[in-house]
N, C-alpha and C. Protein backbone atom coordinates (compact mmCIF):
# COMPACT_ATOMS: atom_id res chain seq x y z
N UNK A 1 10.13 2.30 46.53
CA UNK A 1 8.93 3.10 46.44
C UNK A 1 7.71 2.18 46.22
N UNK A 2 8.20 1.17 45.54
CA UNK A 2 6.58 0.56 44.98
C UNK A 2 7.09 -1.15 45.18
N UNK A 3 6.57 -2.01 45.64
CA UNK A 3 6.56 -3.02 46.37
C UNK A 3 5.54 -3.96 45.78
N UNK A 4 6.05 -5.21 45.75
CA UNK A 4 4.73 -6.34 45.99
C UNK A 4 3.43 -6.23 46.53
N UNK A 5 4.09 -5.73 47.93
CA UNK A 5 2.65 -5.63 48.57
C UNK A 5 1.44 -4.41 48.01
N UNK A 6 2.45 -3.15 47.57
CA UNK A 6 1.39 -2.13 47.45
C UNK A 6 0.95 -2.49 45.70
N UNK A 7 1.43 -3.45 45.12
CA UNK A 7 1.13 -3.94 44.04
C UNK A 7 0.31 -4.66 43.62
N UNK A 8 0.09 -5.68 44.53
CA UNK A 8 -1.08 -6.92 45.07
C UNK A 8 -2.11 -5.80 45.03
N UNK A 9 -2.03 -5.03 46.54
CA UNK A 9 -3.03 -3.94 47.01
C UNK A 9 -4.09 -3.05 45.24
N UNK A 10 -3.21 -2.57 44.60
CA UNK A 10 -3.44 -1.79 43.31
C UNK A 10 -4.33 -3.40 42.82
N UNK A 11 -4.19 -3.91 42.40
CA UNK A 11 -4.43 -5.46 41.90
C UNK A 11 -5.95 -5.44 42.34
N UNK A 12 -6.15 -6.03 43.97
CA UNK A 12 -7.24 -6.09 44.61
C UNK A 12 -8.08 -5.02 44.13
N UNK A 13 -7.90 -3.85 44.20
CA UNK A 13 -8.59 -2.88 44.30
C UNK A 13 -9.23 -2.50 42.46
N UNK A 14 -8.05 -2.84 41.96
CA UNK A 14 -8.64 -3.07 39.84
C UNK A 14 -9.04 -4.77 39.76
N UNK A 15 -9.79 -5.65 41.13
CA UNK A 15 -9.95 -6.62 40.58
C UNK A 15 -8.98 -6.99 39.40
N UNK A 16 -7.88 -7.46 39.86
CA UNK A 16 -7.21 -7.88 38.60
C UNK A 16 -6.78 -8.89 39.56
N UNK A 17 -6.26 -10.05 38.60
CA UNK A 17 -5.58 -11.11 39.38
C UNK A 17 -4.26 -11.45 38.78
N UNK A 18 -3.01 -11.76 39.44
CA UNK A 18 -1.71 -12.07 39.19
C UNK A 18 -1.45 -13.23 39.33
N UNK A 19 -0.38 -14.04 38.67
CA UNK A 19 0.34 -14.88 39.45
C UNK A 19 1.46 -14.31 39.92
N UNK A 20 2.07 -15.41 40.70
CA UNK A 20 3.71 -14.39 41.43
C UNK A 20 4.53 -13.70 40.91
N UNK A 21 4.97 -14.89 38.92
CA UNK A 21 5.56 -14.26 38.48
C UNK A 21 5.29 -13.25 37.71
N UNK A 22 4.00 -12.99 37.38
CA UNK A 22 3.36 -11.81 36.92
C UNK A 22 3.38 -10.50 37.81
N UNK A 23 3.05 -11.07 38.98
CA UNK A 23 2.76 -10.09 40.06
C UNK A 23 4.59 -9.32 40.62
N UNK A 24 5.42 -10.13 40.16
CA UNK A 24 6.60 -9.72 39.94
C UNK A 24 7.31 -8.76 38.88
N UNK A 25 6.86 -9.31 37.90
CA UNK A 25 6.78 -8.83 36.58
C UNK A 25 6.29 -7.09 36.13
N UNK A 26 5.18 -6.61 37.30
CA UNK A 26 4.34 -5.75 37.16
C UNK A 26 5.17 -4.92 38.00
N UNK A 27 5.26 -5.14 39.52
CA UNK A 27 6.13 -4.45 40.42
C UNK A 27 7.35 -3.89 39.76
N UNK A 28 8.22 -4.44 38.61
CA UNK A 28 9.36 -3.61 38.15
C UNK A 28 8.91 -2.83 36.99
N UNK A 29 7.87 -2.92 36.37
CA UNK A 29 7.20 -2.33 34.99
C UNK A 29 6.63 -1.35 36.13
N UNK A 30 6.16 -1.26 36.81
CA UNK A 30 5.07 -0.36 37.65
C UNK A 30 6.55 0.71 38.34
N UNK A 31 7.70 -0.21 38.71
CA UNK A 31 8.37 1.09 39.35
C UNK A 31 9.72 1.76 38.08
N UNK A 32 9.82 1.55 37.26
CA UNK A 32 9.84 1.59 36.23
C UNK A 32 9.47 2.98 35.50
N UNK A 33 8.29 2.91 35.63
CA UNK A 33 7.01 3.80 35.09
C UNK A 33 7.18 5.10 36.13
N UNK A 34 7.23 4.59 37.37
CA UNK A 34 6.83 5.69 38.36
C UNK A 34 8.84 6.75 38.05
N UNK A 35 9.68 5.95 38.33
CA UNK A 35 11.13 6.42 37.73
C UNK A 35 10.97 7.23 37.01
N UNK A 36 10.10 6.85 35.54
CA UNK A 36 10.47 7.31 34.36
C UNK A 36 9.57 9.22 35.11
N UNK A 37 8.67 9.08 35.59
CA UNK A 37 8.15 10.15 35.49
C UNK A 37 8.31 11.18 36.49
N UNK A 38 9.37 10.70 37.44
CA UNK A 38 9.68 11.19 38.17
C UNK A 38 11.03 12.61 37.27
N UNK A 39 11.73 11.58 36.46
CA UNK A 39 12.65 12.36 35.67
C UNK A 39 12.22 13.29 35.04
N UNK A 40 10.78 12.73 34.28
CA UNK A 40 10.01 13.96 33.54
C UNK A 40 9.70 14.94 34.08
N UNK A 41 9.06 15.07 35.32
CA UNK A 41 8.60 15.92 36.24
C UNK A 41 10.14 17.08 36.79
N UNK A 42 11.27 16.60 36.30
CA UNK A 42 12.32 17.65 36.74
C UNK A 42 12.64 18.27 35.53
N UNK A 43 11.71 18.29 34.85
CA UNK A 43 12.22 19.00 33.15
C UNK A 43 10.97 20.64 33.07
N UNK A 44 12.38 21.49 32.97
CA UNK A 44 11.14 23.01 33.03
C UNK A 44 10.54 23.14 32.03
N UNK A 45 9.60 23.18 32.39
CA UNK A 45 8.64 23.63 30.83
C UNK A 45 8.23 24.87 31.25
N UNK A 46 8.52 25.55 31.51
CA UNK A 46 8.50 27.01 31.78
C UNK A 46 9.06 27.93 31.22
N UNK A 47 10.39 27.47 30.68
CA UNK A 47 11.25 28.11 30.25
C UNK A 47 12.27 27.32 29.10
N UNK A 48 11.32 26.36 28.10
CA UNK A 48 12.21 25.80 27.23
C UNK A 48 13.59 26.04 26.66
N UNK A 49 14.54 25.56 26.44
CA UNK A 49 15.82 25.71 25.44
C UNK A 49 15.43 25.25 24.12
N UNK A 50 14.67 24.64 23.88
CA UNK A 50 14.36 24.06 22.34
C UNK A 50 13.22 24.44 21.97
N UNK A 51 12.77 23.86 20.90
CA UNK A 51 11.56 23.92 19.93
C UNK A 51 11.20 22.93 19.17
N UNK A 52 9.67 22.55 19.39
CA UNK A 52 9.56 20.91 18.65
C UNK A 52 9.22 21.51 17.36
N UNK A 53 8.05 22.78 16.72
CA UNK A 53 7.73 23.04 15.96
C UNK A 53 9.14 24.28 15.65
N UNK A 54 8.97 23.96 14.20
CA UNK A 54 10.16 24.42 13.85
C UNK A 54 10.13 25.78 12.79
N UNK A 55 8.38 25.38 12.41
CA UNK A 55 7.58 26.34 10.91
C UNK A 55 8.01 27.81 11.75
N UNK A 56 7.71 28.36 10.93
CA UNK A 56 7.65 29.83 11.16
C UNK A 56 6.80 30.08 10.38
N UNK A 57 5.88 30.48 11.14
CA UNK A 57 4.26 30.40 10.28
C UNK A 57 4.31 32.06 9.59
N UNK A 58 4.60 32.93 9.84
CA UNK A 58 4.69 34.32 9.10
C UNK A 58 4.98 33.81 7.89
N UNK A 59 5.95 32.60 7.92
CA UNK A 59 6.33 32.89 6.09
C UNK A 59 5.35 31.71 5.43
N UNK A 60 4.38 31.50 6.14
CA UNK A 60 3.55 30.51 5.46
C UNK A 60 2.38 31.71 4.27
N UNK A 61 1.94 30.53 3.06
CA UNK A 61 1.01 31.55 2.21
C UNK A 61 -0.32 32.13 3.08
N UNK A 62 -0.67 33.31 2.91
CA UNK A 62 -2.12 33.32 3.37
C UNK A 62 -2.91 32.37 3.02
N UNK A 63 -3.74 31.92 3.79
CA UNK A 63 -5.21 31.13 3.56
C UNK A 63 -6.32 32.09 2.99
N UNK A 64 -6.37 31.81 1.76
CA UNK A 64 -7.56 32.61 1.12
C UNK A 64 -8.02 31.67 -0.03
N UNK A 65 -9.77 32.33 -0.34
CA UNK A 65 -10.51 31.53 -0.91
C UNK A 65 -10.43 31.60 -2.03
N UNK A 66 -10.24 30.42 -3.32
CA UNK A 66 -9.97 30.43 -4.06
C UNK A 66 -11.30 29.46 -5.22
N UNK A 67 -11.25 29.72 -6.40
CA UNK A 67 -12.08 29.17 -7.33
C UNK A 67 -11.94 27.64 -7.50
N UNK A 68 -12.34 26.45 -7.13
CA UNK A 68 -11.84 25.34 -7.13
C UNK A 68 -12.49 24.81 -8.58
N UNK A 69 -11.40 23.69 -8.99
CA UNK A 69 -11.71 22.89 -10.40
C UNK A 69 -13.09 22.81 -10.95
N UNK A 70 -13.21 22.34 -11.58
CA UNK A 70 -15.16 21.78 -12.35
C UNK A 70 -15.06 20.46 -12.01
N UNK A 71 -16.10 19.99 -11.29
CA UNK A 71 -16.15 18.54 -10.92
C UNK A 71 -15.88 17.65 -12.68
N UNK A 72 -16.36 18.08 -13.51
CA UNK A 72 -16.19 17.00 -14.51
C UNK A 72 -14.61 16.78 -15.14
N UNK A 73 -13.51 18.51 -15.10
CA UNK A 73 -12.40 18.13 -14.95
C UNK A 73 -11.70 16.86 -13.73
N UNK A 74 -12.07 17.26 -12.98
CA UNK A 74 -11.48 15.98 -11.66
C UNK A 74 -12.00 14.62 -12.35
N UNK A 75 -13.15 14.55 -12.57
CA UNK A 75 -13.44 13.48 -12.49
C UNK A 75 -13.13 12.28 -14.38
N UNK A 76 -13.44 13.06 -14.52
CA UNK A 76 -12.79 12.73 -16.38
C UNK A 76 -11.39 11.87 -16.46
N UNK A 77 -10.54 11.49 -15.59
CA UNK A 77 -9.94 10.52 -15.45
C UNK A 77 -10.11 9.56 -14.96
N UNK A 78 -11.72 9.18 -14.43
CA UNK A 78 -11.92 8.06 -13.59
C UNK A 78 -12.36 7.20 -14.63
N UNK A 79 -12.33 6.12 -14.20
CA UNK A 79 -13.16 4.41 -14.97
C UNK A 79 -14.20 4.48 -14.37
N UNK A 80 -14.72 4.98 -12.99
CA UNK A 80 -16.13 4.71 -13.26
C UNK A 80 -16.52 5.83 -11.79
N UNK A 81 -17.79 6.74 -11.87
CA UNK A 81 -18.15 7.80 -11.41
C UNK A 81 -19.91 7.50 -10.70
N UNK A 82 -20.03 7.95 -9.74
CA UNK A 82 -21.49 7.95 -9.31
C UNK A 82 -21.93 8.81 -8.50
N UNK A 83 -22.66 9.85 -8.71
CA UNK A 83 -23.59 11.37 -8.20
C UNK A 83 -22.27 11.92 -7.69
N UNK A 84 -21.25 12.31 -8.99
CA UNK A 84 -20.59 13.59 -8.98
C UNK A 84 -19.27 12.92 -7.76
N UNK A 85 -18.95 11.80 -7.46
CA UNK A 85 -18.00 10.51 -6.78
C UNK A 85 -17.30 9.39 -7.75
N UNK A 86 -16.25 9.61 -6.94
CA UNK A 86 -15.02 8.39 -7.60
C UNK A 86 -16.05 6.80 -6.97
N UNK A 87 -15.75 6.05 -8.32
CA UNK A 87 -16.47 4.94 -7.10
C UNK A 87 -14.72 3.91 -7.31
N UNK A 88 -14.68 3.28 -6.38
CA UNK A 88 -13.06 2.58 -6.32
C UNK A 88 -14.00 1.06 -5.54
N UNK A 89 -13.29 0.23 -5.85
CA UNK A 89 -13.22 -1.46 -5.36
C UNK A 89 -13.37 -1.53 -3.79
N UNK A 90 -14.27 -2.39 -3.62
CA UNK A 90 -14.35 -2.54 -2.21
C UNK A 90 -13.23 -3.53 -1.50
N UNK A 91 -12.75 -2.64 -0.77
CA UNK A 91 -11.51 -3.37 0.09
C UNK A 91 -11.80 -3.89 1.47
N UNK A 92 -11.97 -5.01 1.90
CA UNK A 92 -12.26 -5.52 3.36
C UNK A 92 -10.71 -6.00 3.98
């Protein structure tokens, strides 16, 4: 399906440059790739057998609004605080 030549061709055309054994290298990663998605493409997604999500959201809690803490409780365990903020060590 996918060749040196039409590989070079892809190459020229993304200005990219190869050497042979690169340009070798790419041709089996490139048909490879095209394989892999060829397999994918025979998988129905139309009509799954499985399930990636697994929750069953009915039995999840409602989302409702609730009274949140007093900033000075939260913060009353810190070493050191600035306009109502944790201040923490600068990490680079």
């Amino acid at each position: 399906m996918i060749d040196k030549k039409l590989t070079q061709h892809l190459a020229d055309l993304s200005k990219i440059n190869f050497t042979d054994e690169e340009l070798e290298k790419i041709t089996v990663q490139m048909g490879d790739i095209i394989n892999l998605m060829d397999k994918v493409k025979e998988i129905d997604s139309n009509n799954p057998t499985y399930t990636i999500d697994a929750v069953n959201y009915s039995d999840l809690r409602a989302d409702e609004v609730a009274e949140s803490s007093p900033n000075e409780d939260i913060l009353k365990n810190s070493k050191e605080t600035k306009e109502n903020s944790f201040v923490v060590p600068k990490v680079v």
